[in-house]
PDB file of N, CA and C in Angstrom:
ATOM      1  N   UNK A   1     154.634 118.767  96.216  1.00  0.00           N
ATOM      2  CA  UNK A   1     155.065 117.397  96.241  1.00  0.00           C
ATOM      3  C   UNK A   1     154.122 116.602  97.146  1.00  0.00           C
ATOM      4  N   UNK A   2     153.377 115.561  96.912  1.00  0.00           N
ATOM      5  CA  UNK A   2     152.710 114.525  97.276  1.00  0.00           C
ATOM      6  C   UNK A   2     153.115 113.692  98.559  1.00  0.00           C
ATOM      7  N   UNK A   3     152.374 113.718  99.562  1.00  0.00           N
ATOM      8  CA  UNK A   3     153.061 112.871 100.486  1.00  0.00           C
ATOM      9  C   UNK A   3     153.342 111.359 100.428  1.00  0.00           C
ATOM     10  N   UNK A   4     154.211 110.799 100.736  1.00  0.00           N
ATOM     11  CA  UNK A   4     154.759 109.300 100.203  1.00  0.00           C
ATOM     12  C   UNK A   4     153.268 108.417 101.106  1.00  0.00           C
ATOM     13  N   UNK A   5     152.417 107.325 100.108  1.00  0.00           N
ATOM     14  CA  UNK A   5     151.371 107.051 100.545  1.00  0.00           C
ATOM     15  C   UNK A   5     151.738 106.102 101.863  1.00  0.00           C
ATOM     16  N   UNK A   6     150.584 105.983 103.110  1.00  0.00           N
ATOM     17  CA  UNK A   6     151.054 105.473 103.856  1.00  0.00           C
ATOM     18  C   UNK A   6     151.382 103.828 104.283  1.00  0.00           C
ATOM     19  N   UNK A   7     151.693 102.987 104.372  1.00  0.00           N
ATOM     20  CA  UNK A   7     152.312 102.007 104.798  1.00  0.00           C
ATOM     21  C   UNK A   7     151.702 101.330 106.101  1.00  0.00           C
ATOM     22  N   UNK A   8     150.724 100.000 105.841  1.00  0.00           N
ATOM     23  CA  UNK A   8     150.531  99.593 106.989  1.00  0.00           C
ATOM     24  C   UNK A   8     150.930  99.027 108.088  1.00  0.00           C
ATOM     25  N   UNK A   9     150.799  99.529 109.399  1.00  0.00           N
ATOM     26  CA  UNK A   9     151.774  99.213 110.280  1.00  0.00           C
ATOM     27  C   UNK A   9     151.584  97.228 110.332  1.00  0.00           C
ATOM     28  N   UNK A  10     152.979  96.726 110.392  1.00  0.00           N
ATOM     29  CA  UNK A  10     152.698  95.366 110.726  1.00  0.00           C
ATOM     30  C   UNK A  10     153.935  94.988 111.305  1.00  0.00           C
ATOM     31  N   UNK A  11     154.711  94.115 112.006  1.00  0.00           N
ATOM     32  CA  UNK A  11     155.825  94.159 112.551  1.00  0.00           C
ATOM     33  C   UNK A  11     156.715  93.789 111.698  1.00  0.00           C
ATOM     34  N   UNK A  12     156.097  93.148 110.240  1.00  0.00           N
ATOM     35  CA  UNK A  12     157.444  92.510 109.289  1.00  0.00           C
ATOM     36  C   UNK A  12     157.706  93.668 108.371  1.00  0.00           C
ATOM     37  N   UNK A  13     157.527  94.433 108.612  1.00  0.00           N
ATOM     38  CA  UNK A  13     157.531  96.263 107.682  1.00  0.00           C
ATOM     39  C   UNK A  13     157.750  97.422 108.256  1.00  0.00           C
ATOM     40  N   UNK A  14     158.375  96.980 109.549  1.00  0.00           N
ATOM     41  CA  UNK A  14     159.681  98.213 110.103  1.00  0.00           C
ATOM     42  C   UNK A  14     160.063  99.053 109.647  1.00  0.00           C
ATOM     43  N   UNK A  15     160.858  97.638 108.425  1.00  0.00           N
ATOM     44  CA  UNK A  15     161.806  98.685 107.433  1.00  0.00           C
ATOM     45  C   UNK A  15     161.220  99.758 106.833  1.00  0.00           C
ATOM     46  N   UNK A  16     160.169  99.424 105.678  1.00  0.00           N
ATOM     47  CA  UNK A  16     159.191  99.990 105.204  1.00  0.00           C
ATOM     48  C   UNK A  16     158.634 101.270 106.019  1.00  0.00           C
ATOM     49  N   UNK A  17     158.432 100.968 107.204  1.00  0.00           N
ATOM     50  CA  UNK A  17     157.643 102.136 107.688  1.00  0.00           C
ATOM     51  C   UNK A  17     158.526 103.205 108.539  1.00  0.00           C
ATOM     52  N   UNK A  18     160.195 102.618 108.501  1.00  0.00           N
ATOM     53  CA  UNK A  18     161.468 103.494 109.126  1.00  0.00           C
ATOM     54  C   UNK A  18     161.136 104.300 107.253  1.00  0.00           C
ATOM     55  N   UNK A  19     161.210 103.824 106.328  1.00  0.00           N
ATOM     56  CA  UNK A  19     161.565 104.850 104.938  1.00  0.00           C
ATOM     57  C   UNK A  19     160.555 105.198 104.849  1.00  0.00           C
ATOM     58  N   UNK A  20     159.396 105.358 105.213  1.00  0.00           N
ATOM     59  CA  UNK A  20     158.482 105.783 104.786  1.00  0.00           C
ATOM     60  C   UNK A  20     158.255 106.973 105.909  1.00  0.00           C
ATOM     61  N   UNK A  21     158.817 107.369 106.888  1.00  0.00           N
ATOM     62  CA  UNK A  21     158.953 108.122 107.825  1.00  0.00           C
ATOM     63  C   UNK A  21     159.942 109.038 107.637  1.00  0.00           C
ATOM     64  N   UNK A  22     161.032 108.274 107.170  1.00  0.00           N
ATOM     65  CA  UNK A  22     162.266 109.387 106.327  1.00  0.00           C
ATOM     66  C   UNK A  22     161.635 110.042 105.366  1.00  0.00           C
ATOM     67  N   UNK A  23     160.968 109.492 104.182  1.00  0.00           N
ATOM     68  CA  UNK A  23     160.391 110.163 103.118  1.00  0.00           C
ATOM     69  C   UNK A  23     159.429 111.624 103.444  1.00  0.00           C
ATOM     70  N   UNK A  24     158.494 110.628 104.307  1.00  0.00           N
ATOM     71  CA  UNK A  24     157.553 112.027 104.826  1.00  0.00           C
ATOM     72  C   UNK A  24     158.486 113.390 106.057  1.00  0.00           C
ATOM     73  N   UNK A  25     159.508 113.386 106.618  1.00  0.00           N
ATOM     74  CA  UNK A  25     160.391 114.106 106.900  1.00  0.00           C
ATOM     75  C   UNK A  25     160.469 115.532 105.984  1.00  0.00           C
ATOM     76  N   UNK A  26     161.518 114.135 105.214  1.00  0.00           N
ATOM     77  CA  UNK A  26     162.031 114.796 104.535  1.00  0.00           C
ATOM     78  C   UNK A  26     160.914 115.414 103.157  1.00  0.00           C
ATOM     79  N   UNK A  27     159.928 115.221 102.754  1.00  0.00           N
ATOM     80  CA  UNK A  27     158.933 115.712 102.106  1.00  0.00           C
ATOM     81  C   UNK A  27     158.222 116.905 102.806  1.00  0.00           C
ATOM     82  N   UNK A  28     158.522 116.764 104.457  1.00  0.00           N
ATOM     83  CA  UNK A  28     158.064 118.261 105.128  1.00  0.00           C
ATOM     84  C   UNK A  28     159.540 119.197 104.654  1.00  0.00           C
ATOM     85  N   UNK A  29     159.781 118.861 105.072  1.00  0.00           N
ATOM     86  CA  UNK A  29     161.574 119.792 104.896  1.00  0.00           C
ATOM     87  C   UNK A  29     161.694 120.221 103.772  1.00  0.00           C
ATOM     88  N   UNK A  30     161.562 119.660 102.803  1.00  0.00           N
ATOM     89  CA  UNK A  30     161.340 120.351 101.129  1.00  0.00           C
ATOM     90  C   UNK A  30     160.186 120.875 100.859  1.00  0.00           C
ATOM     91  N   UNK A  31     159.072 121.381 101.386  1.00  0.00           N
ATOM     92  CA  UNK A  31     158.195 122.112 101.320  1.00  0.00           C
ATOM     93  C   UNK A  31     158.403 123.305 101.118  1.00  0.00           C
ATOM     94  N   UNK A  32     158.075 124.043  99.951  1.00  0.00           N
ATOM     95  CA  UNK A  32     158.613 125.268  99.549  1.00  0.00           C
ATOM     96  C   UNK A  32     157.334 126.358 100.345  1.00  0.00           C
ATOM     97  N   UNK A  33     155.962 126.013 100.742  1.00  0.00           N
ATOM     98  CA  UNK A  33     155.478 127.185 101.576  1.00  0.00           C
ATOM     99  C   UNK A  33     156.036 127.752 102.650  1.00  0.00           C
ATOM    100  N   UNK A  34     155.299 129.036 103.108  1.00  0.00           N
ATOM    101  CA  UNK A  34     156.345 129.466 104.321  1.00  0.00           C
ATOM    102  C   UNK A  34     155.903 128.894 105.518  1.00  0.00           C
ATOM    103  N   UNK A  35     156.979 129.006 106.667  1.00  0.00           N
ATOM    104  CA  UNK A  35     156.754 128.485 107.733  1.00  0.00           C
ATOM    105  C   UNK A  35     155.688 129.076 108.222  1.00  0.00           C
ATOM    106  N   UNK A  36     155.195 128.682 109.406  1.00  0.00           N
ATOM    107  CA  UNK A  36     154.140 129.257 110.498  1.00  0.00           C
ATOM    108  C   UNK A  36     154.850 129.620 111.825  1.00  0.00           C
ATOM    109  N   UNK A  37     154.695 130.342 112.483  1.00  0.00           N
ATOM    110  CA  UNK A  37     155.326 130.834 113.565  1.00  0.00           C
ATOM    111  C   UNK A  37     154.750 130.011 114.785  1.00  0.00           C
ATOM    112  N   UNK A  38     155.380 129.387 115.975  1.00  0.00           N
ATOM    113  CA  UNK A  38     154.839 128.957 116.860  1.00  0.00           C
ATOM    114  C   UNK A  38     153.750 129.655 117.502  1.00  0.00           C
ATOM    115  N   UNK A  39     154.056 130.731 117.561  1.00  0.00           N
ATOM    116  CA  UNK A  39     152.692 131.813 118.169  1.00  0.00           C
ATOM    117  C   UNK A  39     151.365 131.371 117.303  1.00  0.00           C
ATOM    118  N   UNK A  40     151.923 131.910 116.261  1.00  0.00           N
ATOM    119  CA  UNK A  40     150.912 132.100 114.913  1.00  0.00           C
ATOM    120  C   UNK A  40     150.005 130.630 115.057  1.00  0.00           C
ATOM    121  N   UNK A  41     150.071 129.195 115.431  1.00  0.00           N
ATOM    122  CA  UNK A  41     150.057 127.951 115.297  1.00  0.00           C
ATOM    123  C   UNK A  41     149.009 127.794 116.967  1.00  0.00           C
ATOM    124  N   UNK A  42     149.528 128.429 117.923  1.00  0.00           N
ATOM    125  CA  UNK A  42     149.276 128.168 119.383  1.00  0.00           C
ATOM    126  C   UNK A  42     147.842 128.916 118.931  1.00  0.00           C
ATOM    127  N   UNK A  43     147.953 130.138 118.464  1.00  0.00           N
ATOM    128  CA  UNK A  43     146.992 130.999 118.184  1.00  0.00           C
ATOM    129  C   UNK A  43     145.237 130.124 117.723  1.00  0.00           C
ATOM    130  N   UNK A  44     145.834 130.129 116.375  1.00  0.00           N
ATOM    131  CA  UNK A  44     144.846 128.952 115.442  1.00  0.00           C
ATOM    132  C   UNK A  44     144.667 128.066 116.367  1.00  0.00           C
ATOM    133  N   UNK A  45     145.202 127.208 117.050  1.00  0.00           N
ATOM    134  CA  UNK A  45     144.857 126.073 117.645  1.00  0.00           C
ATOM    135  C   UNK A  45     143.937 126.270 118.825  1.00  0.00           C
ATOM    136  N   UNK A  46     144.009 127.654 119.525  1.00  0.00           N
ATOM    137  CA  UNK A  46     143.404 128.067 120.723  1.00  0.00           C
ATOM    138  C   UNK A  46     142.363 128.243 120.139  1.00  0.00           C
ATOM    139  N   UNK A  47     141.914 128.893 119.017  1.00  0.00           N
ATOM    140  CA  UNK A  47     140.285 129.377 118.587  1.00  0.00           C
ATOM    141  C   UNK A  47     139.894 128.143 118.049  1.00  0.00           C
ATOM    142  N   UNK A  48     140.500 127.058 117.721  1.00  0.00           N
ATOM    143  CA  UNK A  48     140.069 125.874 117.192  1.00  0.00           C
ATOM    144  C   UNK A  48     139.470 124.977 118.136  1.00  0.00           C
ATOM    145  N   UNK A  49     140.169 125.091 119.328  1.00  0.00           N
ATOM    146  CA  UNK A  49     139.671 124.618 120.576  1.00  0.00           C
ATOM    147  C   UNK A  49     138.429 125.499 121.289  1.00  0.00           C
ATOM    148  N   UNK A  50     138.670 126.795 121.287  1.00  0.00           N
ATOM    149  CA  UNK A  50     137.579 127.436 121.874  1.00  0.00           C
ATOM    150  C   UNK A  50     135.994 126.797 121.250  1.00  0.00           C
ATOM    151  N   UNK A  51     136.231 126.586 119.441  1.00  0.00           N
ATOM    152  CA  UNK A  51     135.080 126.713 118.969  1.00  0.00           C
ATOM    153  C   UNK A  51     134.258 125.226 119.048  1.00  0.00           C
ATOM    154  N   UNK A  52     135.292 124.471 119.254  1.00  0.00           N
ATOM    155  CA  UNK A  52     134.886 122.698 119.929  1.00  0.00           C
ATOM    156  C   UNK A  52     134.382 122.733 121.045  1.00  0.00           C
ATOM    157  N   UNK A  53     134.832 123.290 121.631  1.00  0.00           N
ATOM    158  CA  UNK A  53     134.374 123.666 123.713  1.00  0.00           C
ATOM    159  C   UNK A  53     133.002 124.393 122.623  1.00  0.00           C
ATOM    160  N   UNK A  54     132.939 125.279 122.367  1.00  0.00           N
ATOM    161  CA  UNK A  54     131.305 125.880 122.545  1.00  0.00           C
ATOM    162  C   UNK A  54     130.477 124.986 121.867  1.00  0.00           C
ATOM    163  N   UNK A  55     131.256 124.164 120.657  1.00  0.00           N
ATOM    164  CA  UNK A  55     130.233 123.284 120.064  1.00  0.00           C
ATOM    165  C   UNK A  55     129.776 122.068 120.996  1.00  0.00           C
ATOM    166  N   UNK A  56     130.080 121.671 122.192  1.00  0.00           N
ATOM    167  CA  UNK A  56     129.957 120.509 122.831  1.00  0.00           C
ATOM    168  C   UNK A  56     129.818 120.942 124.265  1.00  0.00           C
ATOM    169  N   UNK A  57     128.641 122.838 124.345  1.00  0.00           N
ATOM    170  CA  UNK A  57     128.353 122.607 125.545  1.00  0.00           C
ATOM    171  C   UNK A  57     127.113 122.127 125.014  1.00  0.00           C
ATOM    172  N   UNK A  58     126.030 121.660 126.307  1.00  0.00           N
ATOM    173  CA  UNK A  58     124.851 121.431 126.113  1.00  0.00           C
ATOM    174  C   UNK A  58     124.370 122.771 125.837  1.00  0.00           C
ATOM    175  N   UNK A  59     123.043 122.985 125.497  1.00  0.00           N
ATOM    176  CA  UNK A  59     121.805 124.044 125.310  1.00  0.00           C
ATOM    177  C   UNK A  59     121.061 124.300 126.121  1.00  0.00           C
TER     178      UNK A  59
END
């Protein structure tokens, strides 16, 4: 399922962007893949970071 497209923020489209926040919610919540484990997530994110840190020492 497609995520509901996004909605530009402006102050007269609150409304709009309160349902368009429900939609995408609830469009995570009906996602039939499986979850990821918080570990599993901390994990990925740590080597994702490691490999930014080595890409942005100097030489």
């Amino acid at each position: 399922m497609p995520l509901p497209e996004p909605i530009p923020l402006a102050p007269e489209s609150a409304i709009s962007y309160n349902e368009y926040v429900r939609q995408a919610v609830q469009a995570a919540l009906d996602d039939p893949r499986p979850c990821v484990s918080h570990e599993e997530a901390k994990h990925y994110f740590a080597l994702k970071r490691a490999a930014l840190l080595q890409r942005s020492k100097p030489d």
